[in-house]
Protein backbone atom coordinates (compact mmCIF):
# COMPACT_ATOMS: atom_id res chain seq x y z
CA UNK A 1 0.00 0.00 0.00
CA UNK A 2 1.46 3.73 -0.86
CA UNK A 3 2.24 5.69 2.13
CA UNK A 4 0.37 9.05 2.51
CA UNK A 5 2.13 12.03 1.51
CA UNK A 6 0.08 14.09 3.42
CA UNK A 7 0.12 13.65 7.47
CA UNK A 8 -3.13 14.24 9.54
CA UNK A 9 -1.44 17.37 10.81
CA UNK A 10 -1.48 18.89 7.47
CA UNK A 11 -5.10 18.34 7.19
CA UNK A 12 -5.97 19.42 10.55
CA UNK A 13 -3.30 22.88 9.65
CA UNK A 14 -5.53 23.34 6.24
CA UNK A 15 -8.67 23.15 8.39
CA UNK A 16 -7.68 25.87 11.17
CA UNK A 17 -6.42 28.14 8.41
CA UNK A 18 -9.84 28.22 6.74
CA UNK A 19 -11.82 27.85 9.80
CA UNK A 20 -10.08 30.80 11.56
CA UNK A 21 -10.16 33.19 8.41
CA UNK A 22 -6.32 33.16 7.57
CA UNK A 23 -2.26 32.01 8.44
CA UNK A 24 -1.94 34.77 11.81
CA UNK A 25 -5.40 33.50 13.22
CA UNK A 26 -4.63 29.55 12.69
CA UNK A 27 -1.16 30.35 14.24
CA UNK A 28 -2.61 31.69 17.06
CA UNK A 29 -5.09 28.61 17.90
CA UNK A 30 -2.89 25.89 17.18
CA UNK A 31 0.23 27.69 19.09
CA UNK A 32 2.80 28.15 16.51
CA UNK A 33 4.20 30.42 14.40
CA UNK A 34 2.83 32.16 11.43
CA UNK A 35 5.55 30.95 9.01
CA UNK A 36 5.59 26.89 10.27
CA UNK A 37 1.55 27.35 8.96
CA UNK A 38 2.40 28.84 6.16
CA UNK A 39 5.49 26.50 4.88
CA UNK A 40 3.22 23.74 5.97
CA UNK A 41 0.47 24.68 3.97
CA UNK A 42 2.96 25.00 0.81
CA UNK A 43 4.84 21.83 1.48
CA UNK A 44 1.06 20.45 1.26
CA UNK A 45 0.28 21.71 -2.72
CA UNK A 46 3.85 20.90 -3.35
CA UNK A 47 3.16 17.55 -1.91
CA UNK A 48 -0.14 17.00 -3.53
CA UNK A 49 0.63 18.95 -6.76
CA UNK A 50 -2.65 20.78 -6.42
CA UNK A 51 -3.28 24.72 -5.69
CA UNK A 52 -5.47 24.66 -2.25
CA UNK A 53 -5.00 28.00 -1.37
CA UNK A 54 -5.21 31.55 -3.45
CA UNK A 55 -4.90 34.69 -2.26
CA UNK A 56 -7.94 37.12 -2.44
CA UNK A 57 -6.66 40.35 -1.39
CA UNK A 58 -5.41 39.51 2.68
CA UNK A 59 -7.83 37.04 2.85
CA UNK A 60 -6.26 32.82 1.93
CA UNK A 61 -9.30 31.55 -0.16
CA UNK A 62 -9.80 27.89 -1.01
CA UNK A 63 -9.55 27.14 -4.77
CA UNK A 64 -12.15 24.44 -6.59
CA UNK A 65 -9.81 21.60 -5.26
CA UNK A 66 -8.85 22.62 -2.16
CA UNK A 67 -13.13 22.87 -1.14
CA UNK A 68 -13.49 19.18 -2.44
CA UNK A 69 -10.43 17.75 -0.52
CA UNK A 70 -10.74 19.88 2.77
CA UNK A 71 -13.88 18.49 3.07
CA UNK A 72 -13.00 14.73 2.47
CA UNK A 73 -9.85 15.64 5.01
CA UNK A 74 -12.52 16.68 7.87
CA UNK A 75 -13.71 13.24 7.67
CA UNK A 76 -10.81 11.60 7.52
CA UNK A 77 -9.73 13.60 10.87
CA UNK A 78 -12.87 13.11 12.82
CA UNK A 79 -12.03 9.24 12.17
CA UNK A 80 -8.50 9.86 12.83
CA UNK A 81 -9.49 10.82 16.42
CA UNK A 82 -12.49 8.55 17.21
CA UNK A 83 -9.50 5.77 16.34
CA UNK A 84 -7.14 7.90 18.89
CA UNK A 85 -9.63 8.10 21.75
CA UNK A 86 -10.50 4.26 21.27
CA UNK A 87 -7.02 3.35 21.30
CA UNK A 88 -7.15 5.66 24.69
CA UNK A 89 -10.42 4.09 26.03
CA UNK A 90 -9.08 0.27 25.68
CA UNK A 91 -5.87 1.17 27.31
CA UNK A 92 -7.85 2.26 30.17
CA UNK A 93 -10.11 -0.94 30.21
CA UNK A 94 -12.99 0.18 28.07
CA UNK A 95 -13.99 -2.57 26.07
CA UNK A 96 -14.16 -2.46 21.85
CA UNK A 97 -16.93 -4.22 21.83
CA UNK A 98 -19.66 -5.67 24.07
CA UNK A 99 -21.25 -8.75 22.99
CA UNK A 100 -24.91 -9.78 23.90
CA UNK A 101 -27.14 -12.83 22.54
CA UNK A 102 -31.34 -12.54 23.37
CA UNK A 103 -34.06 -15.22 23.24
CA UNK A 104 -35.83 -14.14 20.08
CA UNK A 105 -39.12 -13.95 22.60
CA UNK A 106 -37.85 -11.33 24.28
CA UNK A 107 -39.31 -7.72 23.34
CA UNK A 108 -37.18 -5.91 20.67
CA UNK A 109 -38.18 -2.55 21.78
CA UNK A 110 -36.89 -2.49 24.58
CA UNK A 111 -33.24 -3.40 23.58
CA UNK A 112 -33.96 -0.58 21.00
CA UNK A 113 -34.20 2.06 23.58
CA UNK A 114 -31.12 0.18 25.68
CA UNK A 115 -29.23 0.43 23.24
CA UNK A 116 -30.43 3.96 22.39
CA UNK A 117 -29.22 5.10 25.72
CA UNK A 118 -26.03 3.41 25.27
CA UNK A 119 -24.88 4.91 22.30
CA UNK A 120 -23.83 8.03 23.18
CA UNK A 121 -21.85 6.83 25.72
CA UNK A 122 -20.56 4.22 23.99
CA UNK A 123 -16.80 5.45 22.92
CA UNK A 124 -16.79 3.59 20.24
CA UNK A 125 -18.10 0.41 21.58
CA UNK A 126 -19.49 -1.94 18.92
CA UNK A 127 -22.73 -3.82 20.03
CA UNK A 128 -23.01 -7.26 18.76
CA UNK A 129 -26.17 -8.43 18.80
CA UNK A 130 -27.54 -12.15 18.30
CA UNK A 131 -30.97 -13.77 18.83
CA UNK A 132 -31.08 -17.20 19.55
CA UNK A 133 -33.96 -19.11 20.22
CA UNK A 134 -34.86 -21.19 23.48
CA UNK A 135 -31.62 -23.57 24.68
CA UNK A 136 -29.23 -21.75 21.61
CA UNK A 137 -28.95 -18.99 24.21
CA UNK A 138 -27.49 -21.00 26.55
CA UNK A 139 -25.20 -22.62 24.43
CA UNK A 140 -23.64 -19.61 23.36
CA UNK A 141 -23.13 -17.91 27.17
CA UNK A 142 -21.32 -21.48 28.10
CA UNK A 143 -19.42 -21.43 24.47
CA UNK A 144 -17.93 -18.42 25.97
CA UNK A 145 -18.96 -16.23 23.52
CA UNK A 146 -21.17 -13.90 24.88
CA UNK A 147 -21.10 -11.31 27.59
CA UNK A 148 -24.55 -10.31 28.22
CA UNK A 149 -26.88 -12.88 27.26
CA UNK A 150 -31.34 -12.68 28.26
CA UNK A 151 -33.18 -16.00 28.15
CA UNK A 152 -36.14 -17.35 30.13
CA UNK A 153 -34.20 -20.07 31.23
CA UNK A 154 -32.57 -20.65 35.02
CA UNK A 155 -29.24 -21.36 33.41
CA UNK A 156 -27.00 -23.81 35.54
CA UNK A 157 -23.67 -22.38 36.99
CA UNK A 158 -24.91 -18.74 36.43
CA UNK A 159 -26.61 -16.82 38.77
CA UNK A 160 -28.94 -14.27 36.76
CA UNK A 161 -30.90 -10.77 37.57
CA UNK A 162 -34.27 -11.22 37.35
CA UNK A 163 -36.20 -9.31 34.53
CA UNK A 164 -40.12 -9.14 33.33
CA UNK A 165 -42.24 -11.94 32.69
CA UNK A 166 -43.36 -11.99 28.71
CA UNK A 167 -46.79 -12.79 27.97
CA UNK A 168 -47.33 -15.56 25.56
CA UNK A 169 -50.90 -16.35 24.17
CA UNK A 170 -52.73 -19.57 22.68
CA UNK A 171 -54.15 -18.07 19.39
CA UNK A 172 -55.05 -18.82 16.34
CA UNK A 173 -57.11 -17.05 13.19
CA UNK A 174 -60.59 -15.76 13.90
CA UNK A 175 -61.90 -18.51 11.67
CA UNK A 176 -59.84 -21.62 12.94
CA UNK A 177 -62.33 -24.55 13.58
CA UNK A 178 -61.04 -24.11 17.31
CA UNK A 179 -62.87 -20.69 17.22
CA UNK A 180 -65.87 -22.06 15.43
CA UNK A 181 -66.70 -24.52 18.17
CA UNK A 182 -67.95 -21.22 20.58
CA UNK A 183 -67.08 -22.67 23.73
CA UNK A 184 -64.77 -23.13 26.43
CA UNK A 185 -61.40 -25.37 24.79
CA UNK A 186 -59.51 -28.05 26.52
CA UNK A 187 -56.52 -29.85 26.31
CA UNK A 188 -58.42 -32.33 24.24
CA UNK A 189 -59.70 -29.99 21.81
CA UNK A 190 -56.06 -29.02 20.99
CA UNK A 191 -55.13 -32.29 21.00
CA UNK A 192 -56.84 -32.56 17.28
CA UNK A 193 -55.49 -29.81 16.25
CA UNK A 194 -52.20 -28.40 14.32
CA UNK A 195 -49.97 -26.26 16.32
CA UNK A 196 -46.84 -24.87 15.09
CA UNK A 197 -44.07 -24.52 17.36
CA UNK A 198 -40.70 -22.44 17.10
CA UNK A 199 -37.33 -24.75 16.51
CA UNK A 200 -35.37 -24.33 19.15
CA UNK A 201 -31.98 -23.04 17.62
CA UNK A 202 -30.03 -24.84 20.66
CA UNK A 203 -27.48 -27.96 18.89
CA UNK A 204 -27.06 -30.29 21.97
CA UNK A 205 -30.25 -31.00 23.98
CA UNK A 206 -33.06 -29.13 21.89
CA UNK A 207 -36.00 -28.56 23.27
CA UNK A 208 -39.83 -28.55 22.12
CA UNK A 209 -41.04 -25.87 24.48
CA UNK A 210 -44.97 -25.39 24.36
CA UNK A 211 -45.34 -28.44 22.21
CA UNK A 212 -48.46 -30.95 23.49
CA UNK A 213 -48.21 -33.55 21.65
CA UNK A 214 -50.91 -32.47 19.07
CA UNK A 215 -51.77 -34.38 16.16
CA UNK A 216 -50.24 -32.66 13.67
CA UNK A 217 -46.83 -30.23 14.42
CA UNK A 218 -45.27 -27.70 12.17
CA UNK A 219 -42.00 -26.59 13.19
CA UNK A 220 -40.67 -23.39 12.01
CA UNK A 221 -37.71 -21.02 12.70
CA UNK A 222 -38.82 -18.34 13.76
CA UNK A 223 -41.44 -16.45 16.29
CA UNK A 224 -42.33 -13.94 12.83
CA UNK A 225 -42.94 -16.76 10.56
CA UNK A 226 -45.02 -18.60 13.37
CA UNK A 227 -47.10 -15.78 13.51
CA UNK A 228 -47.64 -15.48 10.30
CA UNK A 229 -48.55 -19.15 9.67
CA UNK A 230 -51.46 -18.85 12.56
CA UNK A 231 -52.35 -15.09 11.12
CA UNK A 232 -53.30 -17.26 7.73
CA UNK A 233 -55.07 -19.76 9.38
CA UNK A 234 -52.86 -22.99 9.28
CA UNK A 235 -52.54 -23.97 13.03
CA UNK A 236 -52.50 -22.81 16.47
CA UNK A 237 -49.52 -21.40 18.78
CA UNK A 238 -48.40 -19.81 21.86
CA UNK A 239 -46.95 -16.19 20.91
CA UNK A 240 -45.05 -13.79 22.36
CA UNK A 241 -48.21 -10.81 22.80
CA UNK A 242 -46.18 -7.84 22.28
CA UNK A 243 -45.34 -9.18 18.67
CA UNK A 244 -48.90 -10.08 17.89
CA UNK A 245 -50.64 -6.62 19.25
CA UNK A 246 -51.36 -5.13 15.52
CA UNK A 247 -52.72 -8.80 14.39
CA UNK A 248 -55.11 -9.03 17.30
CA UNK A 249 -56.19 -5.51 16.99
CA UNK A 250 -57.30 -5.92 13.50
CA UNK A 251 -58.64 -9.22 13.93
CA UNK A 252 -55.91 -11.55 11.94
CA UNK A 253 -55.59 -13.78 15.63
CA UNK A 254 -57.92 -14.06 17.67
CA UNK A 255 -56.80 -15.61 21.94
CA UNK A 256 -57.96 -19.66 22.23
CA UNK A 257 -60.72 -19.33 24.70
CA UNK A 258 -59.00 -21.89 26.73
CA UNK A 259 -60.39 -23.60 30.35
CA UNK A 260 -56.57 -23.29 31.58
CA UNK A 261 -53.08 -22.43 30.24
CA UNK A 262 -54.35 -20.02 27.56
CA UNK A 263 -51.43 -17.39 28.73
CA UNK A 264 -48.40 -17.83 29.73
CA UNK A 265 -45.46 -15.96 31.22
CA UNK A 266 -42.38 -16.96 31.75
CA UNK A 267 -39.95 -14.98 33.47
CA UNK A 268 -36.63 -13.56 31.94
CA UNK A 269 -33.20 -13.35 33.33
CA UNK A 270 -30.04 -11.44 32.11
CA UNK A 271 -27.02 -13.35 32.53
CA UNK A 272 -22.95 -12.59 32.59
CA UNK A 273 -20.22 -14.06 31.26
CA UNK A 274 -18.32 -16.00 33.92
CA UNK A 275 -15.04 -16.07 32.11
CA UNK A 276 -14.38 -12.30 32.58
CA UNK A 277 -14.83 -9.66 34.81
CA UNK A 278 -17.35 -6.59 33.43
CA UNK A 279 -15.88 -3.80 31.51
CA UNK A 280 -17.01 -0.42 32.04
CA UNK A 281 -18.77 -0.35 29.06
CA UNK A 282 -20.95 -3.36 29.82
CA UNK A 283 -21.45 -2.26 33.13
CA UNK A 284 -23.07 0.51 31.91
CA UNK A 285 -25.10 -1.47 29.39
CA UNK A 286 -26.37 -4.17 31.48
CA UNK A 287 -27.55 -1.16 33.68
CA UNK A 288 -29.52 0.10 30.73
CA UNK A 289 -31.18 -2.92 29.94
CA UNK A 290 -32.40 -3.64 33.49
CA UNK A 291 -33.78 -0.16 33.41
CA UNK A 292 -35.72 0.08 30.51
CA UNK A 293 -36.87 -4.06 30.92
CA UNK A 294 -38.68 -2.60 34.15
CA UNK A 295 -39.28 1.19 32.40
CA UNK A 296 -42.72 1.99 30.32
CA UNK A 297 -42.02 2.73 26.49
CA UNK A 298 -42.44 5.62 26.98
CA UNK A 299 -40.18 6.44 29.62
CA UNK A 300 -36.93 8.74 29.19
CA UNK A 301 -34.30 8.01 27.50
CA UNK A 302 -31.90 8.71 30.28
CA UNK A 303 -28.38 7.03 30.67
CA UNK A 304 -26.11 6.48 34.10
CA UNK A 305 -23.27 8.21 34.54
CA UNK A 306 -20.08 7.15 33.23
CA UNK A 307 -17.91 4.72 35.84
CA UNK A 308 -14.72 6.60 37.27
């Protein structure tokens, strides 16, 4: 790869000479002498064969070329000292990036606004996010590669914060012969019935959570398809409710009027890695989620102070 001919001071001596109104005034913010801006400035057309720089009266004016590349430079700076301040960050224990796996049940909004909150505290600390369905997000806190990880689950050897309960309901389309017997269902009715049931993305001991042995079983692969399987009519399933609000509003799933078991709500727990102490920056995170797990929607997006 060719070196750069122009250094990031340079650039960042360009800037301050435009962005101060001329050579005297840059001197004077970045501490040196009028002449080291101005043979800097010159040693930068000579280097980049390229007038930046004409003079309009007392006034240094950019030419055509110089506007198109000072502005490309101010994003190469800005990136040039996010990279600095990361660099600074890590050495001080701040991690690059924080990585958390969810149960796919779990309610998406409120990692939005989590995450939201983290952000601009973040110093340029990736999120890696990965949903995982039932036992899968087990595996991956044991496989060591996760350091936040939320499942419904009492995970062995981990000692999780508790977190809400989702609701799940029995439903099906408004039109399912379930619905069209108009009465009270029991576990024999269902019995006759399809029901489609989420694979559980897990390798080692899968599990068929929710499944009661109906007659007929679709599995699919994810919570979204599920739903839109029952929404169409084929089958029965337990859903997550916050992911099926719009469909039950307008009528496309209708609750199982069920004698017992019709909802469901399993409790959540957010889990740590046990093969590394927290960083400040998932610290802070795993503060965030508790708070907005337990917070209306409509709460405010506040964040907690920084760690010393």
């Amino acid at each position: 790869m060719k070196a750069p001919r122009v250094t990031l001071d340079q650039w960042r001596t360009l800037q301050a000479v435009v962005d101060n109104g001329g050579f005297a005034q840059a001197a004077e913010v970045l501490h040196r002498s009028q002449s080291s801006v101005s043979y800097t400035v010159a040693r930068m057309q000579e280097q980049l064969g390229v007038p930046l720089l004409r003079i309009d009266g007392r006034k240094a004016v950019l030419t055509e070329a110089g506007d198109v590349l000072l502005r490309r430079s101010r994003q190469l700076v800005k990136q040039a000292s996010q990279l600095e301040d990361l660099a600074h960050h890590m050495e001080q224990g701040w991690e690059a990036e924080v990585r958390l796996v969810v149960d796919a049940a779990y309610p998406s909004a409120r990692l939005v606004r989590a995450l939201t909150a983290f952000m601009p505290q973040s110093r340029g600390c990736r999120v890696r996010l990965r949903e995982e369905v039932l036992s899968g997000v087990e595996e991956v806190l044991k496989e060591g590669v996760a350091d936040l990880a939320i499942s419904a689950y009492n995970i062995p050897g981990f000692l999780g914060s508790e977190m809400s309960p989702v609701e799940f309901m029995a439903v099906a389309h408004p039109d399912h012969p379930l619905h069209r017997l108009q009465r009270e269902l029991s576990f024999q009715d269902l019995e006759t019935q399809m029901q489609v049931v989420i694979r559980d993305s897990g390798r080692h001991q899968p599990r068929d959570m929710g499944w009661l042995g109906a007659e007929q079983r679709w599995t699919v692969g994810s919570l979204a398809t599920a739903a839109t399987f029952v929404g169409s009519g084929l089958g029965f399933a337990w859903l997550p409710r916050h992911m099926i609000e719009r469909e039950l509003k307008d009528g496309l799933l209708k609750p199982l009027p069920l004698d017992k078991g019709g909802n469901r709500k399993p409790v959540f727990f957010l889990y740590a890695s046990k093969d590394k102490a927290l960083g400040p920056a998932t610290q802070i995170l795993t503060e965030l989620i508790q708070r907005f797990d337990a917070a209306p929607l409509d709460a405010a997006l506040a964040a907690p102070a920084s760690p010393v």
